[in-house]
Structure formats: structure tokens, C-alpha cells
Protein backbone atom coordinates (compact mmCIF):
# COMPACT_ATOMS: atom_id res chain seq x y z
CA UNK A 1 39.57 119.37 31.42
CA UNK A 2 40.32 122.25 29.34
CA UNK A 3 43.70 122.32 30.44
CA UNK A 4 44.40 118.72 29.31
CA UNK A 5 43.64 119.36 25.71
CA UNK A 6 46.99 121.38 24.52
CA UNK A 7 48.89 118.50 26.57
CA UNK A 8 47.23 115.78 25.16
CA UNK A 9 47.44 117.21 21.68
CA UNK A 10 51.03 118.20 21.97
CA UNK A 11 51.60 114.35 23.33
CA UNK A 12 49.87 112.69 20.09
CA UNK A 13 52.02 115.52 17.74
CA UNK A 14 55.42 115.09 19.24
CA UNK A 15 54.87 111.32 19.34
CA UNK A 16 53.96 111.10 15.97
CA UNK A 17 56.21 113.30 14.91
CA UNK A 18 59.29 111.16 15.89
CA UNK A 19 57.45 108.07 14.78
CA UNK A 20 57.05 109.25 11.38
CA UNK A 21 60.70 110.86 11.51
CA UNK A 22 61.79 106.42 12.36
CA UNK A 23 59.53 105.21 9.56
CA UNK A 24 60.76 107.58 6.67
CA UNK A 25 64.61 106.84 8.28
CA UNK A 26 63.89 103.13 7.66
CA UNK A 27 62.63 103.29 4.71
CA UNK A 28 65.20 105.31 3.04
CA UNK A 29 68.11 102.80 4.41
CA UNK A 30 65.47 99.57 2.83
CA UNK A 31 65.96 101.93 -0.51
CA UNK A 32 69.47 102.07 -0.11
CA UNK A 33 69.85 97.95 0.80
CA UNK A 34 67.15 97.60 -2.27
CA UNK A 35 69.25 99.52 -4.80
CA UNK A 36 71.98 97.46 -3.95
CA UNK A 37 69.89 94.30 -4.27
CA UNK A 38 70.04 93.32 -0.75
CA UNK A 39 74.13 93.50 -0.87
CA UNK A 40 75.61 95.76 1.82
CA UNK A 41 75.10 99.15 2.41
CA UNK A 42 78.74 100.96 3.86
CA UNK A 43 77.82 102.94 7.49
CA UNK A 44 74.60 101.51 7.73
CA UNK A 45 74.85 100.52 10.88
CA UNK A 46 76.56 103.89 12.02
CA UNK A 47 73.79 105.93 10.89
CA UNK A 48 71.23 103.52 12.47
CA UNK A 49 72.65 104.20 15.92
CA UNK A 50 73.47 107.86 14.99
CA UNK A 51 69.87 108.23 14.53
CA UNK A 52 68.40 106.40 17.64
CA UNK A 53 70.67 107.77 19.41
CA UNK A 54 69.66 111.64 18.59
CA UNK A 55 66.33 110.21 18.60
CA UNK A 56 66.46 108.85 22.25
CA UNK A 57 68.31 112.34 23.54
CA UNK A 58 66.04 114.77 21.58
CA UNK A 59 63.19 113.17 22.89
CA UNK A 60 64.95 113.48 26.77
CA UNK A 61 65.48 116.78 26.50
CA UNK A 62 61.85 117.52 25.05
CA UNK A 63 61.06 116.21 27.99
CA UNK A 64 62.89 118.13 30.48
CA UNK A 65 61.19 120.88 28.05
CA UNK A 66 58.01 120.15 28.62
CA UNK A 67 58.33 119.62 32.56
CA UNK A 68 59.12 123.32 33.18
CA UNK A 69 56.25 124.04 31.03
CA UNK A 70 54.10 121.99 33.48
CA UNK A 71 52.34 119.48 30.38
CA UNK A 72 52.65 116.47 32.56
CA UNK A 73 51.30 114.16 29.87
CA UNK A 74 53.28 115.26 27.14
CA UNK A 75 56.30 115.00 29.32
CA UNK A 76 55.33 111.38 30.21
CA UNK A 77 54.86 110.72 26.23
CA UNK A 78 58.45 112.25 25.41
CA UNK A 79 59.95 110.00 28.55
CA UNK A 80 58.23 106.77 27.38
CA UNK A 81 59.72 107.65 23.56
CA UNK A 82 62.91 107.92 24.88
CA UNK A 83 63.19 104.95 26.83
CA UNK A 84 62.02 103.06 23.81
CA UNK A 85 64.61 104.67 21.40
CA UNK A 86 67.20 103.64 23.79
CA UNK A 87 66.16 100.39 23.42
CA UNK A 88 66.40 100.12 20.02
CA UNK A 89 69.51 101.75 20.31
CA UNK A 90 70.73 98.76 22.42
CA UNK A 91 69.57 95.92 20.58
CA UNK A 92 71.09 97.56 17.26
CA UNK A 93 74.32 98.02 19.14
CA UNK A 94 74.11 95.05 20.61
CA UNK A 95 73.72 92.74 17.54
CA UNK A 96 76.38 94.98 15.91
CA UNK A 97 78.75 93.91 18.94
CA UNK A 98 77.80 90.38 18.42
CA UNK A 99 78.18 90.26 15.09
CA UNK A 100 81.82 91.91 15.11
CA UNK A 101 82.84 89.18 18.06
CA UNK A 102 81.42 86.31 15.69
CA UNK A 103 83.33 87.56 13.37
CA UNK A 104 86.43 87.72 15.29
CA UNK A 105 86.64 84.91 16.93
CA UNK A 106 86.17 83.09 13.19
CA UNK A 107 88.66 84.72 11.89
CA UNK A 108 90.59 83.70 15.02
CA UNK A 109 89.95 79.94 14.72
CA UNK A 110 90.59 79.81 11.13
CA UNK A 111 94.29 81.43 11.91
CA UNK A 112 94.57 79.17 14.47
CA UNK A 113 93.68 76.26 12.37
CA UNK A 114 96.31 77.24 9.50
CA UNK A 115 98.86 76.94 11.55
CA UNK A 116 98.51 73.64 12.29
């Protein structure tokens, strides 16, 4: 049982760690999109997946960290961090995508319709 507690521990810190790391990302970009009273904010998008991304990778390799350091649980913690960053990471990317072929095909129609 003894042997749990450093792993444990070292779970709840590196998890909250990143957590907190997200929340004070997030709110720094709403501070930017408030300054600008809710008008757009240039590379916000960029710098969101830029930071999941890291996010997602750091927290991979943490993990391949921790496994040669035998801290099973803390390993497990990092893993399931990861996998949720990289799903963030895909629904900001993906929405992003979305939004760029919405755009396009628009555009596209309204060309389309000019030359008529």
C-alpha cells in the first residue's frame, strides 16, 4: 500500500497540473475574444491546436516516462489525459475543417451564381 502512495500522488499532480495548464490557456484566449468584444481574434485557432496538440504529446511521452519508472497508475492517468487531449484536438480541427469547407463551397456558389 505504501508503494501506491507516490503513484497515486504523482497521478492527481500531473493531472492537475495539465488541467490547470487548459483552464488558464482558455481563459487567456476568452480575454483576448473579450478585449475585442467578441470580434475575432487572428491565430486563434492555430494556437488552440498548437496547444492540444503539445498537450496530447507531452502527456504521451510522460507516460512512456513513467512506465520505465514502474508507477503504473500514474502512467494510466498520463495515457487517459492524452487520449482526451487528442480528442479535443480533433473536434477543434475538425470544426475548423468544416468551417473552412462551408466557407468554400459559399464562396463557390455565389461565383457560380454571378455568372449567370
Amino acid at each position: 500500500m505504501a508503494t501506491w502512495v507516490p503513484d497515486i500522488g504523482l497521478a492527481v499532480l500531473l493531472s492537475g497540473f495539465e488541467v490547470a495548464a487548459l483552464l488558464v490557456f482558455w481563459f487567456l484566449e476568452g480575454l483576448k475574444l473579450w478585449a475585442t468584444k467578441g470580434g475575432t481574434v487572428p491565430g486563434r485557432t492555430r494556437r488552440s491546436i498548437l496547444a492540444l496538440g503539445l498537450g496530447a504529446a507531452s502527456s504521451a511521452l510522460i507516460g512512456f516516462g513513467l512506465s520505465e519508472a514502474d508507477l503504473t497508475v500514474a502512467r494510466a492517468s498520463q495515457a487517459v489525459m492524452a487520449l482526451l487531449l487528442a480528442l479535443l484536438l480533433i473536434l477543434v480541427a475538425g470544426h475548423e475543417g468544416y468551417d473552412k469547407f462551408r466557407t468554400h463551397r459559399f464562396r463557390s456558389r455565389l461565383r457560380r451564381n454571378r455568372r449567370r
